[in-house]
C-alpha atoms as a PDB file:
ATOM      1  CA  UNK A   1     -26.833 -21.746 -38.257  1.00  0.00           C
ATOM      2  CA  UNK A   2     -26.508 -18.381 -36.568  1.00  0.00           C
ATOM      3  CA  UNK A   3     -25.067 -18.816 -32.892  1.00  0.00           C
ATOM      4  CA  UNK A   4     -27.050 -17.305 -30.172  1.00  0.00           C
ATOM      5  CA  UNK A   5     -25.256 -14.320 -28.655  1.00  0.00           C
ATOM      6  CA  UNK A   6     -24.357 -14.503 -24.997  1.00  0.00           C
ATOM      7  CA  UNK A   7     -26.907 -13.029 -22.987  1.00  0.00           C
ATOM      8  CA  UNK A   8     -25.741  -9.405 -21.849  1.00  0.00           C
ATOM      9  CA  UNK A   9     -27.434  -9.755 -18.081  1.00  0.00           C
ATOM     10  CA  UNK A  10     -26.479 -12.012 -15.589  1.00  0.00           C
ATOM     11  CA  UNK A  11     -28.976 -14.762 -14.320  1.00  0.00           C
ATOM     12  CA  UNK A  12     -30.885 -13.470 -11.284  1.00  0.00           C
ATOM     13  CA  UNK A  13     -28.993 -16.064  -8.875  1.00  0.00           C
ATOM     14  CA  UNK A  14     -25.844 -14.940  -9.689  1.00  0.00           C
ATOM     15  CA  UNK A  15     -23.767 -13.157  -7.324  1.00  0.00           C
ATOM     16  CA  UNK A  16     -22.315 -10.016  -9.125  1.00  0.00           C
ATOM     17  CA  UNK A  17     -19.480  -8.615  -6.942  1.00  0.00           C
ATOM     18  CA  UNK A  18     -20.684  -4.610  -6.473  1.00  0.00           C
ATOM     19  CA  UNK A  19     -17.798  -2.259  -5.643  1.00  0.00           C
ATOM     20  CA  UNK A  20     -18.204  -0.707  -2.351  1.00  0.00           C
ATOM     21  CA  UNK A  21     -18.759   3.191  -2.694  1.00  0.00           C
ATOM     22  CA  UNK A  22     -16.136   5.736  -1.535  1.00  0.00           C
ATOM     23  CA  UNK A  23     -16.511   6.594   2.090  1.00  0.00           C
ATOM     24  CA  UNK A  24     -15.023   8.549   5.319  1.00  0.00           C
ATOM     25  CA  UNK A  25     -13.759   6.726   8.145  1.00  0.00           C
ATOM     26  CA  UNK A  26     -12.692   8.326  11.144  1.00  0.00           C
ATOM     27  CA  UNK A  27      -8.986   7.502  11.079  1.00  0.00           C
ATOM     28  CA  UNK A  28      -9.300   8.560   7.340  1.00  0.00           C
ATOM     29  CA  UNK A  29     -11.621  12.210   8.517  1.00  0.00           C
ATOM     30  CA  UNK A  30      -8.711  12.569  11.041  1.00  0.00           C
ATOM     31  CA  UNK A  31      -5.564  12.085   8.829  1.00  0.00           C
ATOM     32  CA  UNK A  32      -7.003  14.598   5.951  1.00  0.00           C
ATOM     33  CA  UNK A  33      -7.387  17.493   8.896  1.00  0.00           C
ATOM     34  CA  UNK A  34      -4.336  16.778  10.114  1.00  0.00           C
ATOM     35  CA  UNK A  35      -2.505  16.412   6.481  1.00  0.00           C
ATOM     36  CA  UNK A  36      -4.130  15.608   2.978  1.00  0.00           C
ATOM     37  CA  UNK A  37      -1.168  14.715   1.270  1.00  0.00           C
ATOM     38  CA  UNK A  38      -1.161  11.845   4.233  1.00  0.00           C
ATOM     39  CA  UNK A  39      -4.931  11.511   3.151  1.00  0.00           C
ATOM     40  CA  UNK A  40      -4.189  10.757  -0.348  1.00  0.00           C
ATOM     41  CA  UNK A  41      -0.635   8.151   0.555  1.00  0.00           C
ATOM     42  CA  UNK A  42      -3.014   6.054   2.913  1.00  0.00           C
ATOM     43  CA  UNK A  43      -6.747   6.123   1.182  1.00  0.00           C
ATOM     44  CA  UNK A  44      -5.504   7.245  -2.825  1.00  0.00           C
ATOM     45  CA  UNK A  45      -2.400   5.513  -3.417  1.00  0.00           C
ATOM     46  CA  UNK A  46      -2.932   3.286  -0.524  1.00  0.00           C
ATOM     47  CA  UNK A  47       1.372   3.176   0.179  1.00  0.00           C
ATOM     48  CA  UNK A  48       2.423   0.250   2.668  1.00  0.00           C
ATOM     49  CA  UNK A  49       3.363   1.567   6.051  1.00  0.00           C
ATOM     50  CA  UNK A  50       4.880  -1.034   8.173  1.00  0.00           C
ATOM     51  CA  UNK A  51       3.705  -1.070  11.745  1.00  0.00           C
ATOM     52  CA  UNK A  52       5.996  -0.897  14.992  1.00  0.00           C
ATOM     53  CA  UNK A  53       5.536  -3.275  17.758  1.00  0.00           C
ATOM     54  CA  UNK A  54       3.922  -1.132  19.756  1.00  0.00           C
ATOM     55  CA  UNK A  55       1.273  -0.913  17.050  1.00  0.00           C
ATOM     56  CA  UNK A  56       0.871  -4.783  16.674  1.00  0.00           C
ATOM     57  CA  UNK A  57       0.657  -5.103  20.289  1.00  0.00           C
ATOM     58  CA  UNK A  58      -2.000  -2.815  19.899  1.00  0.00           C
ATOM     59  CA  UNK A  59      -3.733  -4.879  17.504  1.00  0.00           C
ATOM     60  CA  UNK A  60      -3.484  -8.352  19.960  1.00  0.00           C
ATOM     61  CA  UNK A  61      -4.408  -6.209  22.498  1.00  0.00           C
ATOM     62  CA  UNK A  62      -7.552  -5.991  20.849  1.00  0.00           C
ATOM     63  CA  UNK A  63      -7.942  -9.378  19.313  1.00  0.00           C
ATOM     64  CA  UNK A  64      -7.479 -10.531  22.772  1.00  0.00           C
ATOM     65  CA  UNK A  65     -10.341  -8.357  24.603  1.00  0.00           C
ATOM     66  CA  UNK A  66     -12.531  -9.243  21.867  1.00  0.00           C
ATOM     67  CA  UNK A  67     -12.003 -13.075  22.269  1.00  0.00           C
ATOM     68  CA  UNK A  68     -12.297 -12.256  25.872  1.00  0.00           C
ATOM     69  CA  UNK A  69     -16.178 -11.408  25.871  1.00  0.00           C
ATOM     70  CA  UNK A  70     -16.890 -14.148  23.731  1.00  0.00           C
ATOM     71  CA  UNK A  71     -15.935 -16.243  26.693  1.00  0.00           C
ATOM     72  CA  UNK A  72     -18.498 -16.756  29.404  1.00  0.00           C
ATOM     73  CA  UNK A  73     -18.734 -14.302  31.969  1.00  0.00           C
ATOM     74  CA  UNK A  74     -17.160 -16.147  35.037  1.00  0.00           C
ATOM     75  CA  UNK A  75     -14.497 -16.996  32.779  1.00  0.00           C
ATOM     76  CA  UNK A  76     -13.312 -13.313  32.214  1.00  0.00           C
ATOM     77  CA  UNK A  77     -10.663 -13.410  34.604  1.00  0.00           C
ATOM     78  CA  UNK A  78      -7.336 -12.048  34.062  1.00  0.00           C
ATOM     79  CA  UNK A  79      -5.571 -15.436  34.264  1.00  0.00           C
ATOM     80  CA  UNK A  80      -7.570 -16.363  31.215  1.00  0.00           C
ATOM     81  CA  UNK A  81      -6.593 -13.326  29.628  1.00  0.00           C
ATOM     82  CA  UNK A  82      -3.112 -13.721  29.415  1.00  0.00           C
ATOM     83  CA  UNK A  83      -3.478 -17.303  28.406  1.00  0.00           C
ATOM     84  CA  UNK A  84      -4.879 -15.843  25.205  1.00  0.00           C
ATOM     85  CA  UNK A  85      -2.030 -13.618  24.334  1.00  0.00           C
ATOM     86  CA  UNK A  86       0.218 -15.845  22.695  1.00  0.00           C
ATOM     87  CA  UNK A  87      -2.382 -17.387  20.425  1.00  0.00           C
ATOM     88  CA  UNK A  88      -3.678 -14.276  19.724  1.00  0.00           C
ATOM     89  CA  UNK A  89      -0.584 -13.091  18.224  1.00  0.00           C
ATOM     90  CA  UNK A  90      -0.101 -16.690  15.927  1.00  0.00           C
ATOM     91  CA  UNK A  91      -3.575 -15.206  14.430  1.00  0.00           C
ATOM     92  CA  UNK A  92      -1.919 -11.911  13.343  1.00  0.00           C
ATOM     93  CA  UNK A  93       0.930 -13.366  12.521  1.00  0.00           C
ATOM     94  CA  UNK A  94      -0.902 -16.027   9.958  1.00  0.00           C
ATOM     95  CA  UNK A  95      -3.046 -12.952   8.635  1.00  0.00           C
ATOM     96  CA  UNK A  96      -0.263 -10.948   8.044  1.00  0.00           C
ATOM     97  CA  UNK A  97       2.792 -13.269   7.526  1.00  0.00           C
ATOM     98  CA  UNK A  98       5.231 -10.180   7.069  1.00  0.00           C
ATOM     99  CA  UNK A  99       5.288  -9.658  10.375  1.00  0.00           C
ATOM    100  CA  UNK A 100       7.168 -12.553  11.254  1.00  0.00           C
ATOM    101  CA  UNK A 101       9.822 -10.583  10.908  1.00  0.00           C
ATOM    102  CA  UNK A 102       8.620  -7.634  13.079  1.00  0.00           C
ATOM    103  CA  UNK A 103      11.740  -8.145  15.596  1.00  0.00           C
ATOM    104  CA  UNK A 104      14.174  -9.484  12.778  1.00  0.00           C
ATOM    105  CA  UNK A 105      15.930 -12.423  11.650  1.00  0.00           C
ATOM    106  CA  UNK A 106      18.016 -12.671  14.108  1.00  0.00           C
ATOM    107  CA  UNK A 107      16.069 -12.340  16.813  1.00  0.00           C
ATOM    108  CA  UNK A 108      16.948 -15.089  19.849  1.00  0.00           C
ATOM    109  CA  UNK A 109      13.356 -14.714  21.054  1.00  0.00           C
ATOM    110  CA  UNK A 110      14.196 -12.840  24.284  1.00  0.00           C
ATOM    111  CA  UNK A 111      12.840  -9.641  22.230  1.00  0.00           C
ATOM    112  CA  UNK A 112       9.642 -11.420  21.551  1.00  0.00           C
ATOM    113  CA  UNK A 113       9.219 -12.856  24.899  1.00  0.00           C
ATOM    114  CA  UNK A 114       9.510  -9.167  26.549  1.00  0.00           C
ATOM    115  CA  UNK A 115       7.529  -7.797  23.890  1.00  0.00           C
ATOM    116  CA  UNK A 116       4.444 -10.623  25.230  1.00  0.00           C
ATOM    117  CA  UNK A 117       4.854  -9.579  28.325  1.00  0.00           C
ATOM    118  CA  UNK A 118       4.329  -6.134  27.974  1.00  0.00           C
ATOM    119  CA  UNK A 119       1.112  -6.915  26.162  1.00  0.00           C
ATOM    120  CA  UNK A 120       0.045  -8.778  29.102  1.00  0.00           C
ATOM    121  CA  UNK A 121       0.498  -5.373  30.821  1.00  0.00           C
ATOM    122  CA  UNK A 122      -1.782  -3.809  28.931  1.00  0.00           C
ATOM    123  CA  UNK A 123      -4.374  -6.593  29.688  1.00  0.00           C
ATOM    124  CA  UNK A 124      -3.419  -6.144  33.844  1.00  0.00           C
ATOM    125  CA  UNK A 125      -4.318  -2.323  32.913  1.00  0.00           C
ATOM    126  CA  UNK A 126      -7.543  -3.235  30.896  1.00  0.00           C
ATOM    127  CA  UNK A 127      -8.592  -5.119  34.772  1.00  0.00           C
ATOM    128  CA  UNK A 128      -8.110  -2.232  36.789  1.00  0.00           C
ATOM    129  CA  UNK A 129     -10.730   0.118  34.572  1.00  0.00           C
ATOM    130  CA  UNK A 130     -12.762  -2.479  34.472  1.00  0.00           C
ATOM    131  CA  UNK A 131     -14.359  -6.135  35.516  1.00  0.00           C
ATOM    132  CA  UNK A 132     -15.410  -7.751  32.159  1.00  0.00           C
ATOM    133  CA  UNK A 133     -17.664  -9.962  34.264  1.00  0.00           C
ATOM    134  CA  UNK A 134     -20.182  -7.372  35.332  1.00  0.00           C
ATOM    135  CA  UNK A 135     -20.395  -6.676  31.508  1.00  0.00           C
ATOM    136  CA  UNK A 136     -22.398  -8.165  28.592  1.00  0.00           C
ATOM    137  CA  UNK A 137     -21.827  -6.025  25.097  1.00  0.00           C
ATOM    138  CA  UNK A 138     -24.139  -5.892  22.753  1.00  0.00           C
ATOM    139  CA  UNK A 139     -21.706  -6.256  19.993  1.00  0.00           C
ATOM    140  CA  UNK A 140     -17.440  -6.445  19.691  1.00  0.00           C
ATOM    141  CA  UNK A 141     -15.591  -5.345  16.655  1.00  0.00           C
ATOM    142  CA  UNK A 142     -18.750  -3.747  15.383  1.00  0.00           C
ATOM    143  CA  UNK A 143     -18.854  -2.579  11.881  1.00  0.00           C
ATOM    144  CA  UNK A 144     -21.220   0.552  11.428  1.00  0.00           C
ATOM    145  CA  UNK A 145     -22.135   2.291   7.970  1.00  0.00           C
ATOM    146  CA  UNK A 146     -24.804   5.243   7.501  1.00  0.00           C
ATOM    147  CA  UNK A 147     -25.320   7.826   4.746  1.00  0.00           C
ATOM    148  CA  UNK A 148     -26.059  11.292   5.924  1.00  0.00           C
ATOM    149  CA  UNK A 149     -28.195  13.337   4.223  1.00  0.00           C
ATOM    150  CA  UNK A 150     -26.023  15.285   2.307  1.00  0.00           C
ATOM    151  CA  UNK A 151     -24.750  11.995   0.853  1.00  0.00           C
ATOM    152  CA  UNK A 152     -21.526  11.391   2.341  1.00  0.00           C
ATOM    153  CA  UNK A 153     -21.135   7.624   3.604  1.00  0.00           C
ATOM    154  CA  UNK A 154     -19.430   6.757   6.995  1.00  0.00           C
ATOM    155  CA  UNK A 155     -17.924   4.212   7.543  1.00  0.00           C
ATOM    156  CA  UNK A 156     -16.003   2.521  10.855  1.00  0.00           C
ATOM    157  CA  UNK A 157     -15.440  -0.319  13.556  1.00  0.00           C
ATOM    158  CA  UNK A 158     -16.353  -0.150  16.958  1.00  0.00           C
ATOM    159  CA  UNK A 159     -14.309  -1.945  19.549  1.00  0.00           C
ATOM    160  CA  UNK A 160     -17.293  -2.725  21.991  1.00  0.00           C
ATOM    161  CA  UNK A 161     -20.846  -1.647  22.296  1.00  0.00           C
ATOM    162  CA  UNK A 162     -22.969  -1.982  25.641  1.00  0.00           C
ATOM    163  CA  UNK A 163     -26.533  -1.476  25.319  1.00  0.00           C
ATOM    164  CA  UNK A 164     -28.560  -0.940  29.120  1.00  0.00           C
ATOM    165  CA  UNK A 165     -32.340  -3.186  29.412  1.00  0.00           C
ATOM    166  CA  UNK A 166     -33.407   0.874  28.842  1.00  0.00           C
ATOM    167  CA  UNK A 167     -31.848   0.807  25.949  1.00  0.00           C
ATOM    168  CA  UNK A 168     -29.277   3.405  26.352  1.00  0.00           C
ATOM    169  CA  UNK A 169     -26.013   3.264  24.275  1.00  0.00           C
ATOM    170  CA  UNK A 170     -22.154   3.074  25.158  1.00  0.00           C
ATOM    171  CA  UNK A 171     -18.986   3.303  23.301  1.00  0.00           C
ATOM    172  CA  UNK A 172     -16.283   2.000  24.237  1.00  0.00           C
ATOM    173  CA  UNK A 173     -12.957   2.230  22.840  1.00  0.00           C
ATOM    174  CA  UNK A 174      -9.718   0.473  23.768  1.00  0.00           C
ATOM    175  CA  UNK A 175      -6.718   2.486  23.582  1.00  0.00           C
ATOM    176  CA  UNK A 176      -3.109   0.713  23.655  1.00  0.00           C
ATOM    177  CA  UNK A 177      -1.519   3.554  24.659  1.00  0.00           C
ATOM    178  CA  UNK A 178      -1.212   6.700  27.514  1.00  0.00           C
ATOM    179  CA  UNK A 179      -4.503   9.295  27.883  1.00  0.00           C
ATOM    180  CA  UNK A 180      -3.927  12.152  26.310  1.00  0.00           C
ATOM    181  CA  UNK A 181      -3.716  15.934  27.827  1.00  0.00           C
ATOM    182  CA  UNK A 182      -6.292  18.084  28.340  1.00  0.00           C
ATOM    183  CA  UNK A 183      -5.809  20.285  25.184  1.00  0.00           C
ATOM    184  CA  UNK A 184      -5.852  17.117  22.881  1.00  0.00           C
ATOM    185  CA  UNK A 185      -8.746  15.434  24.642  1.00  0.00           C
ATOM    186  CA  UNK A 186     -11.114  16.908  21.417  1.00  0.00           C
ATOM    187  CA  UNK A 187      -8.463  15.083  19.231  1.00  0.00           C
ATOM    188  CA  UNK A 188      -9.285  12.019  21.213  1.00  0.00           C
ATOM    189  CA  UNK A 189     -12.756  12.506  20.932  1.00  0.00           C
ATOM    190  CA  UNK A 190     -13.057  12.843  17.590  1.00  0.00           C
ATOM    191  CA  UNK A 191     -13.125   9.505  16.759  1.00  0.00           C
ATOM    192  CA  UNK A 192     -15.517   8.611  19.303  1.00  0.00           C
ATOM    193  CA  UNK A 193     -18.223  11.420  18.236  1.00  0.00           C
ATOM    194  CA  UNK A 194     -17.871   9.940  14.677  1.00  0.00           C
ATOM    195  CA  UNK A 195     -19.222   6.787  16.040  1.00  0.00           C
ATOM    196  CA  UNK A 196     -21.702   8.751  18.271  1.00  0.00           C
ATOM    197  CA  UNK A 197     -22.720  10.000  14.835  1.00  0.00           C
ATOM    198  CA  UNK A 198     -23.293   6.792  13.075  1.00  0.00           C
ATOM    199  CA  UNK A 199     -25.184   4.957  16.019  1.00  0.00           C
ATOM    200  CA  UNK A 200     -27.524   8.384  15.849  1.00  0.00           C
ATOM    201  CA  UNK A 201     -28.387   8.134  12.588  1.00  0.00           C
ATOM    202  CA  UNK A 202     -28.353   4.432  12.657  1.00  0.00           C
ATOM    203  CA  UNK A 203     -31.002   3.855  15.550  1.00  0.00           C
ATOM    204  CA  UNK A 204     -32.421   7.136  16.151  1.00  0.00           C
ATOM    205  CA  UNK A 205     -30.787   7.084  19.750  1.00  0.00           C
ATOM    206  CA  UNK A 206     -27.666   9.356  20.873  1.00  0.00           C
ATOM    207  CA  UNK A 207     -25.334   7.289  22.814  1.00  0.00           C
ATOM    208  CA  UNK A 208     -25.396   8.199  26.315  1.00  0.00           C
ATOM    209  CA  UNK A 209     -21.911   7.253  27.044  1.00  0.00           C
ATOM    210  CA  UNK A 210     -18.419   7.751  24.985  1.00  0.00           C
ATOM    211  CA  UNK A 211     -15.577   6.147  26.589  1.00  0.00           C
ATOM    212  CA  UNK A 212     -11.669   5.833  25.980  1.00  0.00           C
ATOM    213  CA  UNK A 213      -9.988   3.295  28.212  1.00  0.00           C
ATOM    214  CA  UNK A 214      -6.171   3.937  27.911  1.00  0.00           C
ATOM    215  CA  UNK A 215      -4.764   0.529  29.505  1.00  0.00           C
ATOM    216  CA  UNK A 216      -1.181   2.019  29.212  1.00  0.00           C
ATOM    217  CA  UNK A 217      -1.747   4.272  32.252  1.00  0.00           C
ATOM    218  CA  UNK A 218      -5.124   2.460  33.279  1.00  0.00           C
ATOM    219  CA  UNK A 219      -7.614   6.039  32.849  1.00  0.00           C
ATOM    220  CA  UNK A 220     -10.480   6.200  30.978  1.00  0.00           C
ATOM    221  CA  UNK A 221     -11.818   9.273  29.656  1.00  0.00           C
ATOM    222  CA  UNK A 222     -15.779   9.565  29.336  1.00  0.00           C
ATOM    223  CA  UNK A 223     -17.949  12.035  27.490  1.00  0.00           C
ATOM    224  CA  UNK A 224     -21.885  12.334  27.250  1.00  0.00           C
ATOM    225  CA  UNK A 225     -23.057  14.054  23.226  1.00  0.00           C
ATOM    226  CA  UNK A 226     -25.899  15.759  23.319  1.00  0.00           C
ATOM    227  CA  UNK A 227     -27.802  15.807  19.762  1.00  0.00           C
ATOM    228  CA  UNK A 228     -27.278  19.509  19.445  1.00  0.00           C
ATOM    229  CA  UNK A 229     -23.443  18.861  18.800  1.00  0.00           C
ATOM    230  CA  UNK A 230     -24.091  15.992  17.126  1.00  0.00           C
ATOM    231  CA  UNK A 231     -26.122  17.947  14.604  1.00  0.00           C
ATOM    232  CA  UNK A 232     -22.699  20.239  14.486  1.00  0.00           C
ATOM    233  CA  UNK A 233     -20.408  17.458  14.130  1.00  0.00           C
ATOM    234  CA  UNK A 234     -22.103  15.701  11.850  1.00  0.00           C
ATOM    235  CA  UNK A 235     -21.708  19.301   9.579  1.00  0.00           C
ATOM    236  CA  UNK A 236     -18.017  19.421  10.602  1.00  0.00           C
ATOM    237  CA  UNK A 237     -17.746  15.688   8.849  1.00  0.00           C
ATOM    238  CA  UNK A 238     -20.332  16.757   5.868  1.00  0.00           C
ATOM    239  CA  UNK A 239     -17.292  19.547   4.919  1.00  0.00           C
ATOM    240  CA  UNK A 240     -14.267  17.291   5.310  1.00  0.00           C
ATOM    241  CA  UNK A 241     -15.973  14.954   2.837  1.00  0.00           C
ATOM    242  CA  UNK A 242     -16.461  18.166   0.504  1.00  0.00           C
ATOM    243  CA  UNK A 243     -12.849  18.990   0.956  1.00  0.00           C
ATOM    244  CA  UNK A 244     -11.481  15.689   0.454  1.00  0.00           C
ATOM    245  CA  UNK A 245     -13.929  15.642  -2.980  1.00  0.00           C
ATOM    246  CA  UNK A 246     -12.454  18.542  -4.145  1.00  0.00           C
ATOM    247  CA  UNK A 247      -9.191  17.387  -3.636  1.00  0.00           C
ATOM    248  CA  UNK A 248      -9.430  14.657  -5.396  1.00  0.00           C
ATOM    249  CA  UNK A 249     -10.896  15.872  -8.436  1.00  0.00           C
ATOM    250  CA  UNK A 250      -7.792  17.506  -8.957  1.00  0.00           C
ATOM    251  CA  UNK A 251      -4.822  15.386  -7.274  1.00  0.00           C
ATOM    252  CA  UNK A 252      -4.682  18.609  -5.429  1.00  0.00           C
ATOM    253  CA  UNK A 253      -3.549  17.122  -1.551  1.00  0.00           C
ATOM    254  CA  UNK A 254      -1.091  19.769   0.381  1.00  0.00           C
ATOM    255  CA  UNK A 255       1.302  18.827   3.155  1.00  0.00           C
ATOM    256  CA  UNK A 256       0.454  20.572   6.402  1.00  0.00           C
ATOM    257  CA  UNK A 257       4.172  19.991   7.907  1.00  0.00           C
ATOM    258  CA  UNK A 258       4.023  19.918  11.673  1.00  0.00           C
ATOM    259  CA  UNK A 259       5.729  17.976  15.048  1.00  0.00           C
ATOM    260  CA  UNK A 260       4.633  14.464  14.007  1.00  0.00           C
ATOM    261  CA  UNK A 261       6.141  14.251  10.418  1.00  0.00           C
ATOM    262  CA  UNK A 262       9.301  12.718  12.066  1.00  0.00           C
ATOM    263  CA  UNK A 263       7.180   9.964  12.883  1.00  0.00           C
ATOM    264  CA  UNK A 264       5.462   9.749   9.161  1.00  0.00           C
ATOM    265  CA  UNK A 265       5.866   6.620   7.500  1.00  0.00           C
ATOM    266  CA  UNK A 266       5.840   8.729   3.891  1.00  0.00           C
ATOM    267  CA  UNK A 267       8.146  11.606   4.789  1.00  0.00           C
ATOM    268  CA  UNK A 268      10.587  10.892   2.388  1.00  0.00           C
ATOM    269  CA  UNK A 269       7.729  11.507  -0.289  1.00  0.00           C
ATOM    270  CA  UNK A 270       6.939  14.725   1.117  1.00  0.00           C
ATOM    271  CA  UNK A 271       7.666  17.792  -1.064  1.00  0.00           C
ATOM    272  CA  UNK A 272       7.818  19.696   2.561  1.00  0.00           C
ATOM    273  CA  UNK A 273      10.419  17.741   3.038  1.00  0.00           C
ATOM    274  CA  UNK A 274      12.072  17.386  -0.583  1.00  0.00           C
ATOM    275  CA  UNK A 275      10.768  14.772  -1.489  1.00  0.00           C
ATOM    276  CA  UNK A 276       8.439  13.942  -4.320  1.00  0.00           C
ATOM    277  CA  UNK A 277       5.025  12.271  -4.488  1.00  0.00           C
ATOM    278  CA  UNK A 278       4.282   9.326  -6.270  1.00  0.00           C
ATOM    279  CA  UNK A 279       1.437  10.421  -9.744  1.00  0.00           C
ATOM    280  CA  UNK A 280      -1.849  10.588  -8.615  1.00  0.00           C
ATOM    281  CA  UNK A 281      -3.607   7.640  -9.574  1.00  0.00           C
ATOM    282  CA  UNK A 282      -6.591   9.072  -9.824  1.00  0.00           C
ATOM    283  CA  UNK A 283     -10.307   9.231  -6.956  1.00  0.00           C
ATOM    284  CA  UNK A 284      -9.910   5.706  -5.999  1.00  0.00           C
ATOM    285  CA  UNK A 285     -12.672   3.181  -6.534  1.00  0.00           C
ATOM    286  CA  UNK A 286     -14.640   1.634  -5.067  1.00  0.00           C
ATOM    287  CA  UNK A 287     -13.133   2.381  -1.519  1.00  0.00           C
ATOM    288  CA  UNK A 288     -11.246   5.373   0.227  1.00  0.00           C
ATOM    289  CA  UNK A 289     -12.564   4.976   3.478  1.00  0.00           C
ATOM    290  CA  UNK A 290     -11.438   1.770   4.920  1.00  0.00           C
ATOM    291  CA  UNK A 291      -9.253   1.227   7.850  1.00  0.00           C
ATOM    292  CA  UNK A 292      -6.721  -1.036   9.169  1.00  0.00           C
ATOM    293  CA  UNK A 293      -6.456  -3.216  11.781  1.00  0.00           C
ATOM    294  CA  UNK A 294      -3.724  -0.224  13.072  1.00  0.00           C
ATOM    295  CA  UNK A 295      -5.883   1.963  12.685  1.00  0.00           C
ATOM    296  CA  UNK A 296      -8.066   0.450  14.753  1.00  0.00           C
ATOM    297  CA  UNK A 297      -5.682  -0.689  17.363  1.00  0.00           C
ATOM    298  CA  UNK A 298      -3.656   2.980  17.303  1.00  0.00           C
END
């Protein structure tokens, strides 16, 4: 008897896991103009950076606005805010267990306790920008993904987004730490006009409002895109996709060596620096455009 072969397709009901194709993120966009040698460590070979606790208070930061507005609005208070701090940070600590040890072994919980209450900080700064009760977003932790003509994918999450009865759009961005100075305020903004971008090309509407709200010194800093520069940025992002294609055809990511590589998780790696890079694996697949909760929280 001649056994039946085993059938080459799988049945229509069956859930084929589909890799996710290669896209640009703006924390990704941002790290290849800054460096793409720190492009390919974080997206290619995807090295393990471990955060500070400034960084994870970042992230509860965030975990704790976003439970925040799930909460009814007369219960937005700042009270109830701070009661979700500690509970917030058992979450992150259960997602990512290694940072149980973010403070060390031997740790007598006085570090902890000071760290908590400088979160709790940020939160007091968060309620001077800002009464969460006068606000109802349209969505929190937003994921957004559009293809552009040219083909490049974007990719990213948005902390909050309000929408206005009129419809109008804004973006709003929490930001754990000071705002920035005047010359860097386009560095700032860069992220935010990526997601200006996306919502465009998304919904056919340009945002009417981007806004940063830096809870360390309690400013905000607001910008209105026009679809003119839009159009522009969305170019600018079109040719830092080409660049980052080329590059990794090739394995071909330079250092660009400036005032933050004492602060680079990788600089040891560096060839600036002496160091040597791991081999290049290779264009990554399915995904080089993902970001981190860091990332998200920076």
């Amino acid at each position: 008897m001649t056994e039946t072969a085993a059938p080459l397709v799988a049945p229509a009901d069956a859930e084929v896991p589909r890799p996710r194709r290669p896209a640009l993120s703006p924390s990704r966009a941002s790290d290849f103009k800054h460096c793409p040698l720190l492009y390919r460590f974080r997206a290619i070979d995807r090295l393990p950076e471990t955060p500070t606790p400034v960084q994870v208070r970042g992230i509860v930061v965030h975990a704790v606005l976003e439970e925040l507005f799930g909460l009814p609005a007369e219960e937005r208070l700042p009270d109830r805010a701070h009661d979700l701090v500690a509970p917030a940070w058992r979450r992150v600590r259960e997602e990512r267990p290694e940072l149980a040890e973010l403070f060390g072994a031997e740790d007598d919980g006085q570090a902890v306790a000071s760290w908590l209450a400088s979160t709790g900080e940020l939160l007091d700064g968060y309620f001077r920008l800002e009464d969460p009760r006068l606000v109802q977003p349209e969505a929190r932790e937003l994921l957004v993904e559009t293809e552009l003509g040219s083909g490049v994918l974007l990719r990213g999450y948005i902390d909050r987004l309000d929408a206005a009865p009129t419809g109008e759009l804004r973006v709003v961005d929490y930001k754990s730490g000071t705002a920035p100075r005047e010359f860097n305020e386009a560095k700032a903004l860069f992220q935010m006009k990526f997601y200006a971008v996306v919502l465009w090309r998304l919904r056919g509407v340009v945002p009417r409002q981007l806004r940063l709200m830096y809870l360390a010194d309690r400013q905000s800093l607001t910008y209105t895109p026009d679809e003119a520069e839009l159009a522009r940025f969305e170019r600018t992002l079109d040719a830092i996709w080409q660049a980052i294609l080329k590059a990794g055809k090739t394995g071909d990511f330079r250092p660009n060596p400036g005032r933050l590589c004492d602060w680079c998780s990788h600089k040891e790696r560096c060839p600036a620096f002496g160091g040597t890079p791991p081999e290049y694996p290779g264009w990554p697949e399915p995904d080089a455009g993902e970001e981190s909760a860091v990332d998200r929280a920076d």
